[in-house]
Protein backbone atom coordinates (compact mmCIF):
# COMPACT_ATOMS: atom_id res chain seq x y z
CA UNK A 1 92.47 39.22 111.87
CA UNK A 2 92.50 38.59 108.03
CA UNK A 3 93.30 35.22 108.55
CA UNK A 4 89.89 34.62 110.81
CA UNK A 5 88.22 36.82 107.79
CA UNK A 6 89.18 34.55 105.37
CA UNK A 7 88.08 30.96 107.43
CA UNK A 8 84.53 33.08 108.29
CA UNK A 9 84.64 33.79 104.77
CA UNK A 10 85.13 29.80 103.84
CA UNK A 11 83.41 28.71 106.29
CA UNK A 12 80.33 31.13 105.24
CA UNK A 13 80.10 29.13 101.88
CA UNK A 14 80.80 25.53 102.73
CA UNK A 15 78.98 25.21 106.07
CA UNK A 16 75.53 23.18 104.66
CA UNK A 17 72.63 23.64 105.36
CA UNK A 18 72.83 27.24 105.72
CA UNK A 19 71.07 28.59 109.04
CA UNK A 20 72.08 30.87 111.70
CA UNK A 21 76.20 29.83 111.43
CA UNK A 22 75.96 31.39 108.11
CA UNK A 23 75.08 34.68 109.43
CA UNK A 24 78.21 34.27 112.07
CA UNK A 25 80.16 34.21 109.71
CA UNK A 26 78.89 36.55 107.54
CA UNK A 27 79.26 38.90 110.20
CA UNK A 28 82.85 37.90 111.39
CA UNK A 29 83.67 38.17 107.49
CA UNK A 30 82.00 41.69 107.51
CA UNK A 31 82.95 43.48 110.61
CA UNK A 32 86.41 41.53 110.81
CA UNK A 33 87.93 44.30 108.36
CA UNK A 34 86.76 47.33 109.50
CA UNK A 35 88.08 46.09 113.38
CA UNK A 36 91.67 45.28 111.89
CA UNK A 37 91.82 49.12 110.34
CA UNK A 38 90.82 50.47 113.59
CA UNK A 39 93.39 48.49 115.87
CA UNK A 40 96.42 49.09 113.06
CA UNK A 41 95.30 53.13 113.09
CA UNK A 42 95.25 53.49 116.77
CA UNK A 43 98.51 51.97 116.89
CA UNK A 44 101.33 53.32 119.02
CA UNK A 45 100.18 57.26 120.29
CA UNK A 46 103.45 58.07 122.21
CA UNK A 47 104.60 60.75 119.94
CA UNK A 48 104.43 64.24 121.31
CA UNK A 49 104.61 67.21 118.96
CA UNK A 50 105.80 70.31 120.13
CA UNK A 51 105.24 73.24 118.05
CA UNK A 52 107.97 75.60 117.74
CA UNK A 53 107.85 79.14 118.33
CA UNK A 54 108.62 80.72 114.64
CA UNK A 55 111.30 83.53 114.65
CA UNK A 56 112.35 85.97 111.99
CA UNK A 57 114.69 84.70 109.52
CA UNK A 58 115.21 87.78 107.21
CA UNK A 59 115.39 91.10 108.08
CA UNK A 60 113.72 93.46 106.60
CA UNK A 61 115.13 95.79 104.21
CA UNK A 62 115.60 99.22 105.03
CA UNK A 63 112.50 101.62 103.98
CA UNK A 64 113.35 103.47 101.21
CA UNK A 65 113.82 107.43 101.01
CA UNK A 66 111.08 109.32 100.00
CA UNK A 67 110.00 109.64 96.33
CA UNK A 68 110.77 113.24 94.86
CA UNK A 69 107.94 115.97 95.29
CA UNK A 70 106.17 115.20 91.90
CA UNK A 71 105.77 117.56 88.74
CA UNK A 72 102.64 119.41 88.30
CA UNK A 73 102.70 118.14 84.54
CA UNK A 74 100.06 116.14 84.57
CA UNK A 75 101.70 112.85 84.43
CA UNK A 76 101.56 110.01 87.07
CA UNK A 77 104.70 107.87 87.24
CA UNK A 78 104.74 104.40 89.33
CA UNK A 79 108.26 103.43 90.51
CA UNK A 80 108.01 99.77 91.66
CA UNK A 81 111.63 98.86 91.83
CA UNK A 82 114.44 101.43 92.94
CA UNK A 83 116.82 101.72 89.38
CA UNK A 84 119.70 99.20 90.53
CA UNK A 85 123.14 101.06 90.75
CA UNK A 86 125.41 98.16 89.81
CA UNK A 87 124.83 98.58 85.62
């Protein structure tokens, strides 16, 4: 198709005197691209995707214990991260 582009494109130009050919192959030279895009996107649709169903890779770990009943001294302590046992 870009070969045809290019001769409408040539042939655009050189063609004397200019009339109604000229706007042939203005137009081949014009709509020629935009056609070749379309065929080469449709191309070859026989792919089928298939989703797969996800599963659960890591399990959960185990809820931790309750916190201790807290103080009545007026202070409010946050405990993010469990204190790791392995120092």
């Amino acid at each position: 198709m870009m070969t045809v582009r290019v001769a409408c494109f040539i042939l655009m130009v050189t063609v004397t005197p200019y009339g109604w050919q000229t706007w042939i192959f203005a137009a081949g030279a014009a709509v020629l691209p935009y056609l070749a895009v379309v065929v080469a996107n449709t191309g070859n649709q026989e792919e089928v995707i298939v989703a797969e169903r996800p599963s659960r890779e890591i399990e959960a770990p185990p809820s931790q214990p309750a916190a201790p009943p807290a103080t009545d001294d007026g202070i409010i302590r946050i405990q993010e991260n469990p204190p790791r046992e392995d120092r």
